[in-house]
N, C-alpha and C. Protein backbone atom coordinates (compact mmCIF):
# COMPACT_ATOMS: atom_id res chain seq x y z
N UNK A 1 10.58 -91.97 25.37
CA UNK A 1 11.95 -91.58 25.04
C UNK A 1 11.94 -90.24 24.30
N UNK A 2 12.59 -89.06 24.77
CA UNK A 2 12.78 -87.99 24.00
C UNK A 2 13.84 -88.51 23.08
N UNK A 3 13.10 -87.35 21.65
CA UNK A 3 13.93 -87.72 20.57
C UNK A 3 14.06 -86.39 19.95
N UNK A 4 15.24 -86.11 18.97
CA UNK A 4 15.17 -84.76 18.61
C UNK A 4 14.39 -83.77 18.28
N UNK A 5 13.21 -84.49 17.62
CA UNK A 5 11.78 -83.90 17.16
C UNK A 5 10.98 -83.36 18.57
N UNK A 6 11.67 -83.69 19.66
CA UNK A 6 10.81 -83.12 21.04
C UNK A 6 11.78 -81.77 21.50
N UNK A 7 12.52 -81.96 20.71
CA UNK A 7 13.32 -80.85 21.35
C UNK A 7 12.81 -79.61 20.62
N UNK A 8 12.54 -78.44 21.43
CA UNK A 8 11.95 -77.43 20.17
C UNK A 8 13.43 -76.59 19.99
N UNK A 9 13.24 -75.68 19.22
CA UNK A 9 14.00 -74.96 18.63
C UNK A 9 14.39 -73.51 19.18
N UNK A 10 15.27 -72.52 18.95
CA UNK A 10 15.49 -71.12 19.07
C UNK A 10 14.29 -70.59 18.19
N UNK A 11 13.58 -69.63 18.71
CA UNK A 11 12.81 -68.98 18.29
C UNK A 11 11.18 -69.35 18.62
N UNK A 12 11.11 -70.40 18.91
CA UNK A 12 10.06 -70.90 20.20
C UNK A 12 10.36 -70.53 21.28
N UNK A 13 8.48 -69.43 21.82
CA UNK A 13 8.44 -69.24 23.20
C UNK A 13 9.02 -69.25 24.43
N UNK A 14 8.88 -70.05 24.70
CA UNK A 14 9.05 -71.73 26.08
C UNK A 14 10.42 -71.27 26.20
N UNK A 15 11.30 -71.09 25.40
CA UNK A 15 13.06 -70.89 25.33
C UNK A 15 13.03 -69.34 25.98
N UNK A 16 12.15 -68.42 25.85
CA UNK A 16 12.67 -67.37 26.10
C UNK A 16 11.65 -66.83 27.42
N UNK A 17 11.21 -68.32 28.10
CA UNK A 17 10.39 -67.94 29.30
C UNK A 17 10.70 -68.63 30.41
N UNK A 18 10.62 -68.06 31.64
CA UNK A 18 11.31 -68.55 32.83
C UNK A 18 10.35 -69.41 33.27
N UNK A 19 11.31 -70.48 33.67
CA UNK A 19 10.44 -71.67 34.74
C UNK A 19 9.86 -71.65 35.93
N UNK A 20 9.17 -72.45 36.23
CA UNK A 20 8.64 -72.46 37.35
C UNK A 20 9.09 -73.03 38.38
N UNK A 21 9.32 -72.73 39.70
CA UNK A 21 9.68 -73.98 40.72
C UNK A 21 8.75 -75.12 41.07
N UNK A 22 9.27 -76.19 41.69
CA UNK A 22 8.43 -77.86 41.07
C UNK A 22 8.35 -78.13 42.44
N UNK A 23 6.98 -78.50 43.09
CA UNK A 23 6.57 -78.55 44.30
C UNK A 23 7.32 -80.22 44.18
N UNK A 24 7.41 -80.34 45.43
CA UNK A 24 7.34 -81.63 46.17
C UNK A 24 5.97 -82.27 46.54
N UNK A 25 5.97 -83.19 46.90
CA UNK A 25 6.70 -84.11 46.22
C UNK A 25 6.50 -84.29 44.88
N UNK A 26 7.32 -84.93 43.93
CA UNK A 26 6.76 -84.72 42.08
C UNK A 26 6.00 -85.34 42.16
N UNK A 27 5.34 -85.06 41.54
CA UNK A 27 4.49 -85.17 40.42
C UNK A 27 4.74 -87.24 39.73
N UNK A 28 4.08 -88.07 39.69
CA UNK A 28 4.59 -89.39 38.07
C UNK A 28 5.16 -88.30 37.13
N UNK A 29 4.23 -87.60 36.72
CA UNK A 29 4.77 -86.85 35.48
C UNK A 29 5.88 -86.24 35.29
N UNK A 30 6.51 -85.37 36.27
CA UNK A 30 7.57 -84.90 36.90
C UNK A 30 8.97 -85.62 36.82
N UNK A 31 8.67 -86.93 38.02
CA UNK A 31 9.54 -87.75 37.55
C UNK A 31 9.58 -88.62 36.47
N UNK A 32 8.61 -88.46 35.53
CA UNK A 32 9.22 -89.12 34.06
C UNK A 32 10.39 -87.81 33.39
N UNK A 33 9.38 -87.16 33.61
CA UNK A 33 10.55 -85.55 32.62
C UNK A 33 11.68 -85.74 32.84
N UNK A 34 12.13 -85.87 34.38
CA UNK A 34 13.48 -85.85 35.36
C UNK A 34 14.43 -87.05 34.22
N UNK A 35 13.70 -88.58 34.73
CA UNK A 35 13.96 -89.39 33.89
C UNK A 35 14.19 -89.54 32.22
N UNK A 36 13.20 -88.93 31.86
CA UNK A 36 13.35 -89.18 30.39
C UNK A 36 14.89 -87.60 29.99
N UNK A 37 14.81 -86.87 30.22
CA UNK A 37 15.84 -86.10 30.10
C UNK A 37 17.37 -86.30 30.37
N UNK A 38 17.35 -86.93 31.60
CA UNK A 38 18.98 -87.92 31.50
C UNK A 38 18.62 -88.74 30.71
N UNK A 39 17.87 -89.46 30.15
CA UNK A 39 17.97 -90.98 29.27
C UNK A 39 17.97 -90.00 27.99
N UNK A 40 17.80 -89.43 27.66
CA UNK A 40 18.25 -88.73 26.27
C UNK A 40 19.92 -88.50 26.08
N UNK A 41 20.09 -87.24 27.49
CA UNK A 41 21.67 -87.29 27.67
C UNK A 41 22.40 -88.75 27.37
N UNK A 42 22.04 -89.77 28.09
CA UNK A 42 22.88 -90.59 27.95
C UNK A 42 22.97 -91.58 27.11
N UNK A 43 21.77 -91.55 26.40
CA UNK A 43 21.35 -92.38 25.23
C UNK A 43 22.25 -91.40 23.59
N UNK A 44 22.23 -90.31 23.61
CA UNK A 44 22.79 -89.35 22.94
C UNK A 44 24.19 -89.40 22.76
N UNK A 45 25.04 -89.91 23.89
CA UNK A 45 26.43 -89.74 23.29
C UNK A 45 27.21 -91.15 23.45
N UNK A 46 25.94 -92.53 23.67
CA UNK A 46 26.23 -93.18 22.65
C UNK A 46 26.24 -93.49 21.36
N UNK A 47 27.39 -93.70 21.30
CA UNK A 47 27.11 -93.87 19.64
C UNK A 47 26.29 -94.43 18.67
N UNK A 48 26.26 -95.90 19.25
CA UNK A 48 25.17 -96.81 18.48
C UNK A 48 23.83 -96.07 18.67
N UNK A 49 23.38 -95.76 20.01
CA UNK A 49 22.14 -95.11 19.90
C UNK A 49 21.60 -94.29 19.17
N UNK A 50 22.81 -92.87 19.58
CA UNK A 50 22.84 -92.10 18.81
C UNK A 50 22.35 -92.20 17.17
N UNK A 51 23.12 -92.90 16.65
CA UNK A 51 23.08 -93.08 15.53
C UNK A 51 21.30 -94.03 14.84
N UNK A 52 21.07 -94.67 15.87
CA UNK A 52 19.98 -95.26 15.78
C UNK A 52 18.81 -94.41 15.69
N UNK A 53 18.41 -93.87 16.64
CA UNK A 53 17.58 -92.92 16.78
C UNK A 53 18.10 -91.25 16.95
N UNK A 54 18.99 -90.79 15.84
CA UNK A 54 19.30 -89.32 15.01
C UNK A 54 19.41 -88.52 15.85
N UNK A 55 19.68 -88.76 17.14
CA UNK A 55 19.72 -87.97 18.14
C UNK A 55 21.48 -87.38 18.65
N UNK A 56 21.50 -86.22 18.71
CA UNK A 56 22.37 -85.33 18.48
C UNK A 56 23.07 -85.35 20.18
N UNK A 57 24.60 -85.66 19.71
CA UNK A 57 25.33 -85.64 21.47
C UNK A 57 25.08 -84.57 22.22
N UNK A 58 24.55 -84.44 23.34
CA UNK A 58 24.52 -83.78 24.40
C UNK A 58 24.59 -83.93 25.73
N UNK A 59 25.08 -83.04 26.47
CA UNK A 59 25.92 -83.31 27.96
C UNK A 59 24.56 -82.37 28.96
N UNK A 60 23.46 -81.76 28.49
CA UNK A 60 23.16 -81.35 29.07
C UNK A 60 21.44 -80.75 28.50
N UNK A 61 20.14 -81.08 29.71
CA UNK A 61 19.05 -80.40 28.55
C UNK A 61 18.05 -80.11 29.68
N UNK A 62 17.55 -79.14 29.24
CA UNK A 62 16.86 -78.36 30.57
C UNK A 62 15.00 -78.66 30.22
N UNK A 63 14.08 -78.59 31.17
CA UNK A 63 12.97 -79.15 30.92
C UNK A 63 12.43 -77.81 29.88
N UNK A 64 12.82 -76.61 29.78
CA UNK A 64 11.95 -75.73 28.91
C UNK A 64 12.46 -76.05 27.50
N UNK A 65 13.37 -76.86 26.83
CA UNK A 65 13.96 -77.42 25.98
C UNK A 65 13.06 -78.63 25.41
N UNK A 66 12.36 -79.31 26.07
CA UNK A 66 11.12 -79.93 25.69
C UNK A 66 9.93 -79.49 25.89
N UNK A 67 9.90 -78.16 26.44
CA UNK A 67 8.51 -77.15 25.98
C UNK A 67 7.62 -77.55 27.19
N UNK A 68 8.52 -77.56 28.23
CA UNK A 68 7.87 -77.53 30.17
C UNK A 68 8.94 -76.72 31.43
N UNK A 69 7.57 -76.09 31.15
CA UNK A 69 8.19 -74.52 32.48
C UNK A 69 8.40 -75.14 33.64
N UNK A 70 9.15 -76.14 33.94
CA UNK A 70 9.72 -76.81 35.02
C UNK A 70 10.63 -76.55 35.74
N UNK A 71 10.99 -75.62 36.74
CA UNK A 71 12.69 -75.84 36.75
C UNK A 71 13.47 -76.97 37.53
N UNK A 72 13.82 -77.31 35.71
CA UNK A 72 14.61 -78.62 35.83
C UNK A 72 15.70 -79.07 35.04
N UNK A 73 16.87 -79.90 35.46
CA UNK A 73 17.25 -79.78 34.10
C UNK A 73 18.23 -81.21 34.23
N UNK A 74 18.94 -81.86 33.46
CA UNK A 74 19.56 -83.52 33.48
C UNK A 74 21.22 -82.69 33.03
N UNK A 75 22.09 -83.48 33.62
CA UNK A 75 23.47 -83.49 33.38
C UNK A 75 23.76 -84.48 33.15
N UNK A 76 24.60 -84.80 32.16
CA UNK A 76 25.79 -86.45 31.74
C UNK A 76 27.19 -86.17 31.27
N UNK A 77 27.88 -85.70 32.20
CA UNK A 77 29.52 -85.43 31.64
C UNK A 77 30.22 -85.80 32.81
N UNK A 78 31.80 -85.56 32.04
CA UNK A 78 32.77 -86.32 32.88
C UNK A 78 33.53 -84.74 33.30
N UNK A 79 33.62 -85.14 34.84
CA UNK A 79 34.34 -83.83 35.56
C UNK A 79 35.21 -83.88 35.26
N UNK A 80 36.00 -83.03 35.61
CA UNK A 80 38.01 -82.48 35.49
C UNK A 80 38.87 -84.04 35.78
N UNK A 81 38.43 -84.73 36.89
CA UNK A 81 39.39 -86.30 36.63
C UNK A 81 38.75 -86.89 35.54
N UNK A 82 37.61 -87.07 34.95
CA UNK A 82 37.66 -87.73 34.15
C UNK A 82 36.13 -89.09 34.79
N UNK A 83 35.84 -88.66 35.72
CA UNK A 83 35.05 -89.36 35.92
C UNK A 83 32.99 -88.77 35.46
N UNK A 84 32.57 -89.90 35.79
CA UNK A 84 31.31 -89.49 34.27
C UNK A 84 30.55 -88.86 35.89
N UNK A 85 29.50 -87.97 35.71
CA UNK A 85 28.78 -86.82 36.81
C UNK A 85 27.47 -87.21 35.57
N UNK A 86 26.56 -87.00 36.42
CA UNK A 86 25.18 -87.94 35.99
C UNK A 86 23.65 -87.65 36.94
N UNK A 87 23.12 -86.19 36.59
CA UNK A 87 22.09 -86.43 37.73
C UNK A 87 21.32 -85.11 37.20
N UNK A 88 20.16 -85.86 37.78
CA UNK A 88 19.02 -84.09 37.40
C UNK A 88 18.67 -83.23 38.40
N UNK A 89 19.07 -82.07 38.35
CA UNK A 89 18.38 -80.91 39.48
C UNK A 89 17.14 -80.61 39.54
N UNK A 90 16.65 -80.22 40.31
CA UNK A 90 15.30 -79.64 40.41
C UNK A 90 15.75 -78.40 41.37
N UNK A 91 14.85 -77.62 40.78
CA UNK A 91 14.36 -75.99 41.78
C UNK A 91 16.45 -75.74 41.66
N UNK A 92 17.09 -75.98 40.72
CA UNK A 92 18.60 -75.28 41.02
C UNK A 92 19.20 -73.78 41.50
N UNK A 93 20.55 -73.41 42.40
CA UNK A 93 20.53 -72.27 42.65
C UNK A 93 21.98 -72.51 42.44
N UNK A 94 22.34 -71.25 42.04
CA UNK A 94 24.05 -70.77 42.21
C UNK A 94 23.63 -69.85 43.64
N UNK A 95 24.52 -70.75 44.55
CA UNK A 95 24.14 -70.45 45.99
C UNK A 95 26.00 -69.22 46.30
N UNK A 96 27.22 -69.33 45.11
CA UNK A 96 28.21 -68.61 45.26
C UNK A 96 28.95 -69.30 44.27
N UNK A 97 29.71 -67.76 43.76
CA UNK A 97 30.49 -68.02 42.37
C UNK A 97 32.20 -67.28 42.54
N UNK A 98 33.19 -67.83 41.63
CA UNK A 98 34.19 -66.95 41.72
C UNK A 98 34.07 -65.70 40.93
N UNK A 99 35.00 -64.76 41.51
CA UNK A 99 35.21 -63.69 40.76
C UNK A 99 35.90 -64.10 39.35
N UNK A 100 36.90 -64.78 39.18
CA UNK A 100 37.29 -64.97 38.10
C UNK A 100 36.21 -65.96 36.92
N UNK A 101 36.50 -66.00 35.86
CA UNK A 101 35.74 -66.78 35.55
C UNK A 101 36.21 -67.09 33.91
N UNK A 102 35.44 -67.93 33.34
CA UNK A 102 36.21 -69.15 32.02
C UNK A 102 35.09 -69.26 31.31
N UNK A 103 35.60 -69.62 29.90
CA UNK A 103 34.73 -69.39 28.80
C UNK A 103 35.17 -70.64 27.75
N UNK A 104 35.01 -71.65 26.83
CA UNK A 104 35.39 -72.74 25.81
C UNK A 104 35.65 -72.02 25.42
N UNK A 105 36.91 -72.43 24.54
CA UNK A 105 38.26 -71.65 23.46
C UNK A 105 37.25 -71.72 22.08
N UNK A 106 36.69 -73.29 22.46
CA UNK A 106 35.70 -73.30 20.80
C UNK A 106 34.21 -72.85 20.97
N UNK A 107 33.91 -72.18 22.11
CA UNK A 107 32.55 -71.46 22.35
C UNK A 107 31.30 -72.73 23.03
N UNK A 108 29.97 -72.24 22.82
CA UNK A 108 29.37 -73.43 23.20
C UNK A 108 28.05 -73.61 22.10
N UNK A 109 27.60 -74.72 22.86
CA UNK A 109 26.58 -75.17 21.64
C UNK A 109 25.40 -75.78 22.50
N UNK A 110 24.12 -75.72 21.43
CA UNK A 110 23.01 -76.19 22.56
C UNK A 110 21.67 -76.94 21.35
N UNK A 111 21.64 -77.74 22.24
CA UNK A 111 20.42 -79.18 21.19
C UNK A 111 19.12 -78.08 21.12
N UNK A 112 18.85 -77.30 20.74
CA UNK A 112 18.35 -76.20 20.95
C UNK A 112 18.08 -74.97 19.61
N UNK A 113 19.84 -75.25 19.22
CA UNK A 113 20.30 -74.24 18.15
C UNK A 113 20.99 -75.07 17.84
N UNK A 114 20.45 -75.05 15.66
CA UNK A 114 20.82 -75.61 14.63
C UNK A 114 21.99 -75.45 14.14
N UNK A 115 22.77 -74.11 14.84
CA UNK A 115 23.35 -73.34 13.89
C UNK A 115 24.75 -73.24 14.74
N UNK A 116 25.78 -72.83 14.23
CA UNK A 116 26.84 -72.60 14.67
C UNK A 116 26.68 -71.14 14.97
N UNK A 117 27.35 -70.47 16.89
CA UNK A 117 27.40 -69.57 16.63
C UNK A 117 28.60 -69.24 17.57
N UNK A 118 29.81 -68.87 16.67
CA UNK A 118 31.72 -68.42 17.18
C UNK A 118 31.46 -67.72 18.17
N UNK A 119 32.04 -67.58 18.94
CA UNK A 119 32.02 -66.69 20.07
C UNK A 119 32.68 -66.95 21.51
N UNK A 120 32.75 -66.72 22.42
CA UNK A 120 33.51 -66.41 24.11
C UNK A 120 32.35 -66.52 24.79
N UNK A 121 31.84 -67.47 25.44
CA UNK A 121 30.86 -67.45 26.53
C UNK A 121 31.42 -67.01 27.90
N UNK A 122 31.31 -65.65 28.41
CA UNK A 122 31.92 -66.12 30.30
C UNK A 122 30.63 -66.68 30.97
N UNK A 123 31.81 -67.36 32.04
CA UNK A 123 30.86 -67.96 32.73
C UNK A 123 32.00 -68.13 34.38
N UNK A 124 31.20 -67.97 35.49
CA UNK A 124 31.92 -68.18 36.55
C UNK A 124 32.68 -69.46 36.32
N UNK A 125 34.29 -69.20 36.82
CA UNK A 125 35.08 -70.48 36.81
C UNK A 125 34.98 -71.31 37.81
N UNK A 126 34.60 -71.24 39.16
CA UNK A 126 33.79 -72.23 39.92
C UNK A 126 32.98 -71.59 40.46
N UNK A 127 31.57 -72.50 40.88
CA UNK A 127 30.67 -72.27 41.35
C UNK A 127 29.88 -73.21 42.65
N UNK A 128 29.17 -72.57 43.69
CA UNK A 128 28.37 -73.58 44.27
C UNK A 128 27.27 -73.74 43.95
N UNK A 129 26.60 -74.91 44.21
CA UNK A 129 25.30 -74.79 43.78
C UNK A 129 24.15 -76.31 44.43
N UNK A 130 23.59 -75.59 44.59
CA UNK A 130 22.24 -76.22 45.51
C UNK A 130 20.79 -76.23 44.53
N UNK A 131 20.32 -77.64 44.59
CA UNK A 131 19.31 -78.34 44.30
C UNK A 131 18.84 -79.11 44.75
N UNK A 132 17.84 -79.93 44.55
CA UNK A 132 17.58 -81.27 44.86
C UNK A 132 17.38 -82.42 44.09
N UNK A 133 17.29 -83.58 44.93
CA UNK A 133 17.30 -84.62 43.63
C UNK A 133 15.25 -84.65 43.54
N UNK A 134 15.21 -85.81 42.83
CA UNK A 134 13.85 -85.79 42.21
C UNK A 134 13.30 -86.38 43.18
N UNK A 135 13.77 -87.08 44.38
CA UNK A 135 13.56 -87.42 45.74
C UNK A 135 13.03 -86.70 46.78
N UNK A 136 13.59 -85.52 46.46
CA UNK A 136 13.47 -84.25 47.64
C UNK A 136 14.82 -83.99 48.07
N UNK A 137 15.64 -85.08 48.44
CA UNK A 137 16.82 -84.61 48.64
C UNK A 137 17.88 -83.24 48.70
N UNK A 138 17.79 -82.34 49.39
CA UNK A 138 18.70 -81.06 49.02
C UNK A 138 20.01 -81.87 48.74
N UNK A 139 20.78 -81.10 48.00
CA UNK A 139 22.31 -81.21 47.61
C UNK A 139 23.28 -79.96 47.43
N UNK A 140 24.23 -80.17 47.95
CA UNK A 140 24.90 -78.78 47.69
C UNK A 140 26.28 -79.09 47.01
N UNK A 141 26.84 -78.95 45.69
CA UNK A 141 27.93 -79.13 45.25
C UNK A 141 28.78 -77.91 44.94
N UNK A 142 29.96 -78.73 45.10
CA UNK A 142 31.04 -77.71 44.21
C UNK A 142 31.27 -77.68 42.70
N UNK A 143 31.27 -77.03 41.87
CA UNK A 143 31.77 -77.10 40.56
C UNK A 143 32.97 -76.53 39.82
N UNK A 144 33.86 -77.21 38.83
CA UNK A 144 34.64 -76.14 38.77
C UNK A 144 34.67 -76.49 37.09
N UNK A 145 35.59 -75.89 36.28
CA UNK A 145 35.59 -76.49 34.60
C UNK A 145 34.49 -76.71 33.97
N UNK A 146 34.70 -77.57 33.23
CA UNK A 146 33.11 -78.18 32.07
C UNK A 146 31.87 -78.07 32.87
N UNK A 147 32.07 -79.22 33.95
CA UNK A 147 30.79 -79.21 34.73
C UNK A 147 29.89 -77.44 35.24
N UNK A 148 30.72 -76.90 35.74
CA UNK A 148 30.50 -75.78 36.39
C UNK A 148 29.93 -74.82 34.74
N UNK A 149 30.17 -74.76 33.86
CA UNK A 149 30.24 -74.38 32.58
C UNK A 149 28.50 -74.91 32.38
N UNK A 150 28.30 -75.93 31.95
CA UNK A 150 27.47 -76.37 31.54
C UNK A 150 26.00 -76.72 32.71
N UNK A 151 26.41 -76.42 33.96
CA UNK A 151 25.51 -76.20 34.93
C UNK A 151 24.93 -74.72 34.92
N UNK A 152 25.81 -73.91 33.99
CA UNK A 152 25.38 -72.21 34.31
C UNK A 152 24.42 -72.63 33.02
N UNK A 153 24.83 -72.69 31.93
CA UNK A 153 24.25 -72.91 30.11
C UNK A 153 22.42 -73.52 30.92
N UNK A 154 22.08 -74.66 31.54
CA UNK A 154 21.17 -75.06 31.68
C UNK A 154 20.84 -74.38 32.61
N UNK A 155 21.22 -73.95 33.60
CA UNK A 155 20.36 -73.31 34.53
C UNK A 155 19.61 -71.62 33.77
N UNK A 156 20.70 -71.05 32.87
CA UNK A 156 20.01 -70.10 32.13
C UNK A 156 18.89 -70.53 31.44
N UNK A 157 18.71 -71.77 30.66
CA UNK A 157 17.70 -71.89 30.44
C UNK A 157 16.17 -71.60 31.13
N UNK A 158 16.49 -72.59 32.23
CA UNK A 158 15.61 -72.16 33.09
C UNK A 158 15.07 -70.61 33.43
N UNK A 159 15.88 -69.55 32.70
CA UNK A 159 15.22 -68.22 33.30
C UNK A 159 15.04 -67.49 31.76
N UNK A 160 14.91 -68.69 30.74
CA UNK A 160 14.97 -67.92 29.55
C UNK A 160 15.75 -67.31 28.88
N UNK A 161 17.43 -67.55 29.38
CA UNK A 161 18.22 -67.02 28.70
C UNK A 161 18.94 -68.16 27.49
N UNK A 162 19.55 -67.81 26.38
CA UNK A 162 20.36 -68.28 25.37
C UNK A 162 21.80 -68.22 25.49
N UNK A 163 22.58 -69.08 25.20
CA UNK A 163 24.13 -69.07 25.82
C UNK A 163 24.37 -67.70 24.78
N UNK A 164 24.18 -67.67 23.29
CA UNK A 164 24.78 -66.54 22.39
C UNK A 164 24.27 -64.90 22.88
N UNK A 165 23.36 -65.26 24.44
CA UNK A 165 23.10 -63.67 24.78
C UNK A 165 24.32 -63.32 25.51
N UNK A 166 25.22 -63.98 25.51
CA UNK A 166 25.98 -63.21 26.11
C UNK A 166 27.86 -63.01 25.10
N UNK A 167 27.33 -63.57 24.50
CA UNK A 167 28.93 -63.18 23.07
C UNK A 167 28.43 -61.88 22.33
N UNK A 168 29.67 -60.73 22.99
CA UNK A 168 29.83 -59.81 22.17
C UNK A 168 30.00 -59.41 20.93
N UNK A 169 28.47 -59.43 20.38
CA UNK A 169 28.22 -59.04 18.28
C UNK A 169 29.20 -58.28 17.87
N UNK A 170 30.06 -57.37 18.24
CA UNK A 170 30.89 -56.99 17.57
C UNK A 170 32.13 -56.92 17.72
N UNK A 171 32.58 -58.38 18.45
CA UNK A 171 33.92 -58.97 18.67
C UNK A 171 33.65 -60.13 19.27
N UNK A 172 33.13 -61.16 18.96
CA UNK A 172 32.48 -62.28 19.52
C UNK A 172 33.64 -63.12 20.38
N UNK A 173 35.38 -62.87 19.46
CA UNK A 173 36.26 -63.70 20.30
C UNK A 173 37.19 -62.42 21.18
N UNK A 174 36.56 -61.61 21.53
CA UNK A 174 37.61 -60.68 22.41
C UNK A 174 37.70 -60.73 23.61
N UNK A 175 38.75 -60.71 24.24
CA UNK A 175 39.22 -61.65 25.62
C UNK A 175 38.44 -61.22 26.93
N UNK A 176 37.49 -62.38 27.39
CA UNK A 176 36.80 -61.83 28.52
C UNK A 176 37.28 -61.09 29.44
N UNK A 177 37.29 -60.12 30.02
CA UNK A 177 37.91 -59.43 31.46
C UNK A 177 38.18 -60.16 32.48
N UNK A 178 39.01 -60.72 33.32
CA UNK A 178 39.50 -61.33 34.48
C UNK A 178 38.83 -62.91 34.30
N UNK A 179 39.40 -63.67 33.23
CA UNK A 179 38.82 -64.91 32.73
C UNK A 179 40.22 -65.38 31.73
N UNK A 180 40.02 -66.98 32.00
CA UNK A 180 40.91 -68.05 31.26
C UNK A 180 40.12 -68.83 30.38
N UNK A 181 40.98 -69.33 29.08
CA UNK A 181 39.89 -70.44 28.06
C UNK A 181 40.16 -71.22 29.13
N UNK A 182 38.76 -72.49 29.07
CA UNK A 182 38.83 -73.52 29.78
C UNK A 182 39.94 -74.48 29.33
N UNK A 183 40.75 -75.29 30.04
CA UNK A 183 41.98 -76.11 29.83
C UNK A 183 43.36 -75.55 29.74
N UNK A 184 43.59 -74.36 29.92
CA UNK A 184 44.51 -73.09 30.12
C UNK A 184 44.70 -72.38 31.43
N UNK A 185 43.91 -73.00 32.87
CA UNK A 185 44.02 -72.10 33.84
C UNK A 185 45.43 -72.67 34.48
């Protein structure tokens, strides 16, 4: 079971280095990562759990986040109806994005970083995107809102990027160019 103490931190390596693509078929080891990374997600924003084992809510955690150049990463949130979206990518691609695009009114945050940091993330307001499951399976989805949001946040991981590389230091809330807060379009 990952627990917060596996999660490393901003300012460790591994965070600011791009992953690798993950042969087929996985790896045991592989598919534990796959596994144990949604069971964190979803163990995390229960509460009782949560609270049991100090582990901090999260909707989303990429394998270089536990300190493996994998590219991989677990999702657990509920799309635009309201229904819960639940699954891990492997080898992920933004295969096409909109021109317009959306950013959280209250910024974003990552099990990753301790710290609060204000700011406007853009991020394409929908996106496609192609992976596979831990099966082999290709998949090709649509995304649009939270999901689509938090599929870009982890997939940057994967190439070493930090969501705060992209909030402008010297106007962190100034209005993205051709972009809506999310829940406002």
């Amino acid at each position: 079971m990952i627990l917060m103490e596996d999660i490393i931190r901003e300012g460790h390596p591994t965070l600011r280095t791009k992953a690798q693509e993950v042969k087929f078929p996985l790896t045991e080891e592989d598919k534990k990562l796959a596994s144990d990374m949604l069971e964190y997600l979803i163990n995390s924003q229960d509460p009782e759990l949560s609270e049991k084992y100090g582990l901090r809510p999260g909707v989303g955690l990429a394998a270089n986040q536990v300190n493996s150049l994998k590219r991989m990463f677990a999702l657990h949130l509920d799309d635009e109806n309201g229904e819960k979206i639940s699954f891990v990518c492997v080898n992920p691609k933004i295969v096409s994005h909109s021109v317009e695009r959306t950013y959280l009114p209250s910024g974003e945050g990552c099990l990753s970083v301790d710290r609060s940091i204000p700011g406007y993330v853009p991020r394409y307001a929908r996106i496609t995107v192609k992976f596979f499951t831990v099966d082999g399976e290709e998949k090709k989805m649509r995304l649009k809102g939270f999901p689509a949001i938090a599929f870009q946040h982890e997939l940057d991981h994967l190439n070493g990027i930090m969501f705060y590389d992209y909030i402008n230091n010297d106007n962190p809330f100034e209005q993205v160019p051709n972009s809506f807060p999310l829940g406002e379009e």
